[in-house]
N, C-alpha and C. Protein backbone atom coordinates (compact mmCIF):
# COMPACT_ATOMS: atom_id res chain seq x y z
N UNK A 1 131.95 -31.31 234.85
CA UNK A 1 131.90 -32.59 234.18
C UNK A 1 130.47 -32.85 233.72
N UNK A 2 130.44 -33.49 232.24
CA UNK A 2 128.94 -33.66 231.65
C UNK A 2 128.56 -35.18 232.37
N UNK A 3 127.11 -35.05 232.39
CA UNK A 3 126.58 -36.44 233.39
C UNK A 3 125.85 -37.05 232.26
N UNK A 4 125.84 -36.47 231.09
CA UNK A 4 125.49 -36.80 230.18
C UNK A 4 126.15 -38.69 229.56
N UNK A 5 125.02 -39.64 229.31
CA UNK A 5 125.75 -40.86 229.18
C UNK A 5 126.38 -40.63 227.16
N UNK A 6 127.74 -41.80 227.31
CA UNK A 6 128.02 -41.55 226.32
C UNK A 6 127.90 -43.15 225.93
N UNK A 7 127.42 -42.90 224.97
CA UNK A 7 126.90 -44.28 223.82
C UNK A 7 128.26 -45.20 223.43
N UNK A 8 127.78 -46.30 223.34
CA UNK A 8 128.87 -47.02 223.34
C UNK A 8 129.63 -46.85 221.91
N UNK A 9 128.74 -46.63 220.73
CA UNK A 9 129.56 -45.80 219.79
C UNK A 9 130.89 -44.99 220.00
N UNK A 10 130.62 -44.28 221.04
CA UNK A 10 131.19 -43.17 221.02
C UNK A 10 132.80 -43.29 222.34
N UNK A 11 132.49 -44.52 222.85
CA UNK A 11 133.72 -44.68 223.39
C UNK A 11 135.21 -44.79 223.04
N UNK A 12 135.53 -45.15 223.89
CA UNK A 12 137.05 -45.10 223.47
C UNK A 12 138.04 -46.56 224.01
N UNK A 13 138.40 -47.19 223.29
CA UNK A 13 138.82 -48.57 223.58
C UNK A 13 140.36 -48.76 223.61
N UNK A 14 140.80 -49.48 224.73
CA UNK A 14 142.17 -49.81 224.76
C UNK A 14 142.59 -51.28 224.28
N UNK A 15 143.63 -51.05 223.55
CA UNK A 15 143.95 -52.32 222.63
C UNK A 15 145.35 -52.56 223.04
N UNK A 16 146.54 -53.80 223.52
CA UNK A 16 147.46 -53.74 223.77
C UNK A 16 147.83 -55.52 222.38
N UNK A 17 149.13 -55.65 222.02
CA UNK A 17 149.21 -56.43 221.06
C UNK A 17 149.40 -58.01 221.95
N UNK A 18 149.20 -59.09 221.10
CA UNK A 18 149.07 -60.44 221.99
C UNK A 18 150.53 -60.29 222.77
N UNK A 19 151.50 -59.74 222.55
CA UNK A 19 152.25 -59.93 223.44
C UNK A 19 152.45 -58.79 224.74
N UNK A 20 151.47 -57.73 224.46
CA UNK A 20 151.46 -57.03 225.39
C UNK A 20 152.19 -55.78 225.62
N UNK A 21 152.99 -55.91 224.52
CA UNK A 21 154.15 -54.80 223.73
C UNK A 21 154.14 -53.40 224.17
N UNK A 22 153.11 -53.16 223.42
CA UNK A 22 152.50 -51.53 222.93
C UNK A 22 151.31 -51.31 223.29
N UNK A 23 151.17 -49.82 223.48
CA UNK A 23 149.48 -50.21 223.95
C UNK A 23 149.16 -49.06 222.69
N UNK A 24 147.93 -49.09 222.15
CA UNK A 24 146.91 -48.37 221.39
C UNK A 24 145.30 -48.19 221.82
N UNK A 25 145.64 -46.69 221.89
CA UNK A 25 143.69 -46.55 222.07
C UNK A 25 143.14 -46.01 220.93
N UNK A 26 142.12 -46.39 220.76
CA UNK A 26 141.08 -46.41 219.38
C UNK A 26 139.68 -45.59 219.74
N UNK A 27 139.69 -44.42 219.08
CA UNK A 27 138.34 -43.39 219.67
C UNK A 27 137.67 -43.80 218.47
N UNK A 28 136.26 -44.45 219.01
CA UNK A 28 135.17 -44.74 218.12
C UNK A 28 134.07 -43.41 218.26
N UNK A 29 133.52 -43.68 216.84
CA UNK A 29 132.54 -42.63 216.68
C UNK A 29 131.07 -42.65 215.67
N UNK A 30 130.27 -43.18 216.01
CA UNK A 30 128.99 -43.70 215.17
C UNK A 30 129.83 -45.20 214.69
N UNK A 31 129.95 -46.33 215.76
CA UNK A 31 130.62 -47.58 214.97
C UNK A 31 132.04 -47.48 214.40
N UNK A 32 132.34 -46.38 213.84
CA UNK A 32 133.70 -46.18 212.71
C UNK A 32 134.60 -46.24 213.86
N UNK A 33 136.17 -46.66 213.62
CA UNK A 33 137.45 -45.78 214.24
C UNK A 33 137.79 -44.92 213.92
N UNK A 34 137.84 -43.51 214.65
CA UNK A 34 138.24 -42.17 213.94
C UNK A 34 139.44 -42.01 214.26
N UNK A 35 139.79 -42.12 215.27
CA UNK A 35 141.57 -42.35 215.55
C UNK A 35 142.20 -43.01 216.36
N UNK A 36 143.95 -43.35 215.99
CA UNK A 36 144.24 -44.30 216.94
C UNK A 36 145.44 -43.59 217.62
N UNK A 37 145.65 -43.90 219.04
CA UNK A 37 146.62 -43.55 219.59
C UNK A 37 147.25 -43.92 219.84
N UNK A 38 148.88 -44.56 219.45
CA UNK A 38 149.74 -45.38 220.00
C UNK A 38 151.04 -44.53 220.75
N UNK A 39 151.70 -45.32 221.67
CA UNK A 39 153.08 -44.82 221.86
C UNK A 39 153.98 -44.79 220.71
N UNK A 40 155.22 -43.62 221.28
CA UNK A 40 156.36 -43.80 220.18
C UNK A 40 156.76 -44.88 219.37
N UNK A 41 157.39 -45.78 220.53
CA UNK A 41 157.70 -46.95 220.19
C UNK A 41 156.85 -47.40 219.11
N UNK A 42 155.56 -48.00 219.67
CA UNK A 42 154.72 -48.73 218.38
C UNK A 42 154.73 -47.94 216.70
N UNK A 43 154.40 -46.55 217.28
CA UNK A 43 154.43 -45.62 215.85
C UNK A 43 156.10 -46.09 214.92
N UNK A 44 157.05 -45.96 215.52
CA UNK A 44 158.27 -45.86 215.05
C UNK A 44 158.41 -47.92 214.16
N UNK A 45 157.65 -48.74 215.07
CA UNK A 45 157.47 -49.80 214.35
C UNK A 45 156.93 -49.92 213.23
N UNK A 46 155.60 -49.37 213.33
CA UNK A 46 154.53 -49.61 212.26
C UNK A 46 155.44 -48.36 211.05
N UNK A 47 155.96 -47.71 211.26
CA UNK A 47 156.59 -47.14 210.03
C UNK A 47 157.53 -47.95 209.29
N UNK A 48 158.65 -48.69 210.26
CA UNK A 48 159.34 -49.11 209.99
C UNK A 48 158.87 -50.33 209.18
N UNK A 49 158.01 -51.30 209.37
CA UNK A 49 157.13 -52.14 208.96
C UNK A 49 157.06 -51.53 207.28
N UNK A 50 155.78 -50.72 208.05
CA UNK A 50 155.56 -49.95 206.07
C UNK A 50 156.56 -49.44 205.23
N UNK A 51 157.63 -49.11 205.83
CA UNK A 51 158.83 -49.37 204.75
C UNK A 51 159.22 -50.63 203.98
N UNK A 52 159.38 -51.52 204.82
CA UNK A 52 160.11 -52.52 204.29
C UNK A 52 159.25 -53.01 203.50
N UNK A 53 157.90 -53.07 204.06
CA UNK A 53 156.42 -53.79 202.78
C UNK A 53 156.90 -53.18 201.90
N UNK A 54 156.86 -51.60 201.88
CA UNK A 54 156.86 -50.88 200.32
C UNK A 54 158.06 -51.42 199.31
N UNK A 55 159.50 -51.68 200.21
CA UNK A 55 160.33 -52.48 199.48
C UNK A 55 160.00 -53.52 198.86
N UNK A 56 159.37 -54.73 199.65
CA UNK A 56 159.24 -55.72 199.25
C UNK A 56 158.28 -55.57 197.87
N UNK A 57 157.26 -54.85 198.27
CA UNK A 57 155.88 -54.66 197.38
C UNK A 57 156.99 -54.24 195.85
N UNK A 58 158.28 -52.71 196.13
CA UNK A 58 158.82 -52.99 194.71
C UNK A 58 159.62 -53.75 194.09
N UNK A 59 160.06 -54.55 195.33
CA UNK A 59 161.26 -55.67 194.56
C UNK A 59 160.72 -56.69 193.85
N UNK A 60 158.99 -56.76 194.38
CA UNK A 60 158.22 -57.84 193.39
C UNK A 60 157.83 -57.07 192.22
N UNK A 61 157.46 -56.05 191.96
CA UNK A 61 157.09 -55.47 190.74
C UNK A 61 158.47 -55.36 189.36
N UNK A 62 159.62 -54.96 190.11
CA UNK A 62 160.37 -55.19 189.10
C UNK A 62 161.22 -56.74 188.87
N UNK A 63 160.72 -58.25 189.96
CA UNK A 63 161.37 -58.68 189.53
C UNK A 63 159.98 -59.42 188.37
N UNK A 64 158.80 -58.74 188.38
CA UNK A 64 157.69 -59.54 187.48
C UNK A 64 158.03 -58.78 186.16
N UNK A 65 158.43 -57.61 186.32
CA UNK A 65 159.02 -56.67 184.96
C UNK A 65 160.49 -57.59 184.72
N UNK A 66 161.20 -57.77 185.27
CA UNK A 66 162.20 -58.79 184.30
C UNK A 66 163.49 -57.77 184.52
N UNK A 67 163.19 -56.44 185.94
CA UNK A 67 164.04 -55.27 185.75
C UNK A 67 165.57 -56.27 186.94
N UNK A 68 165.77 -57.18 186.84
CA UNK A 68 166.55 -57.92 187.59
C UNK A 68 167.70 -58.56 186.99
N UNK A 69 169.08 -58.76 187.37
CA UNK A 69 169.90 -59.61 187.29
C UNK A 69 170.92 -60.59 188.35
N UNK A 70 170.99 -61.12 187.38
CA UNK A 70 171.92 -62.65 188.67
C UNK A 70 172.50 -62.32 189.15
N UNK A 71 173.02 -62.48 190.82
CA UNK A 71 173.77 -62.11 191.44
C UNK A 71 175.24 -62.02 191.15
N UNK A 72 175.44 -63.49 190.32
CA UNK A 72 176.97 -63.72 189.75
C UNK A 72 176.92 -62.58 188.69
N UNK A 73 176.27 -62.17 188.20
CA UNK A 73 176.32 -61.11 187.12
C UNK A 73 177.01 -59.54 187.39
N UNK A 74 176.08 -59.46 189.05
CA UNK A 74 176.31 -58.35 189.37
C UNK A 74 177.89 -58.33 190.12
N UNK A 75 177.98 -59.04 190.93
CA UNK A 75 179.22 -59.29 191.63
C UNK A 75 180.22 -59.15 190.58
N UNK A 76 180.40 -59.80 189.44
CA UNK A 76 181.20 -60.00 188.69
C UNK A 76 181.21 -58.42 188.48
N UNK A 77 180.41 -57.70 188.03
CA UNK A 77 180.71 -56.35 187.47
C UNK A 77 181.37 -55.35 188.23
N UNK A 78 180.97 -55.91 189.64
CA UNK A 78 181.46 -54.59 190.92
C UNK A 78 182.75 -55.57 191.13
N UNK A 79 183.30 -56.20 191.42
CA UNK A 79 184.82 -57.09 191.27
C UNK A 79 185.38 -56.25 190.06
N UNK A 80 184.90 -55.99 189.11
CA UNK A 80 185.86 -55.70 187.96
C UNK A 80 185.99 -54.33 187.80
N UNK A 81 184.98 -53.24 188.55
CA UNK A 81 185.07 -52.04 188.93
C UNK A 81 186.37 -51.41 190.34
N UNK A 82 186.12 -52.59 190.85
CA UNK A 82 187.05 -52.42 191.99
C UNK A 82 188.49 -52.66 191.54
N UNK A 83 188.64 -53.50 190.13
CA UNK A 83 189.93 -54.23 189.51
C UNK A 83 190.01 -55.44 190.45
N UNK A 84 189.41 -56.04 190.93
CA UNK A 84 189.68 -57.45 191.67
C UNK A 84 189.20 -58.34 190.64
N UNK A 85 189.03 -58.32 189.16
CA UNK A 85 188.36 -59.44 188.53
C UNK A 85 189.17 -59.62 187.72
């Protein structure tokens, strides 16, 4: 084992969320975070998360493009595909 001291830069910090959830450790290195370590669980969240943003992020882009229609519009069309209209 090195007896060598390690700079507080260079530590490594444990982070758990306000509710106590998940835990994440964060290896610092000259000030920066170079990486983070979470459990499954949290990883499988934060993906799940960044999916749905990315949805949201395109459902606003095409409804500012105008690429949208009325719900009664659409319903009506899938009713009349099915022959229920």
């Amino acid at each position: 084992m090195c007896n060598a001291k390690v700079p507080e830069s260079e530590r490594r910090r444990d982070c758990s969320t306000s509710r106590g959830e998940s835990r994440a450790t964060h290896h610092y290195a000259n000030g920066e975070a170079k990486a983070v370590i979470q459990d499954i669980e949290s990883y499988e969240s934060t993906r799940e998360t960044t999916a749905l943003l990315k949805i949201l992020a395109l459902d606003g882009r095409q409804i500012a493009e105008g690429k949208v229609q009325p719900a009664e519009d659409v319903l009506k069309s899938v009713r009349e595909r099915q022959g229920d209209g």
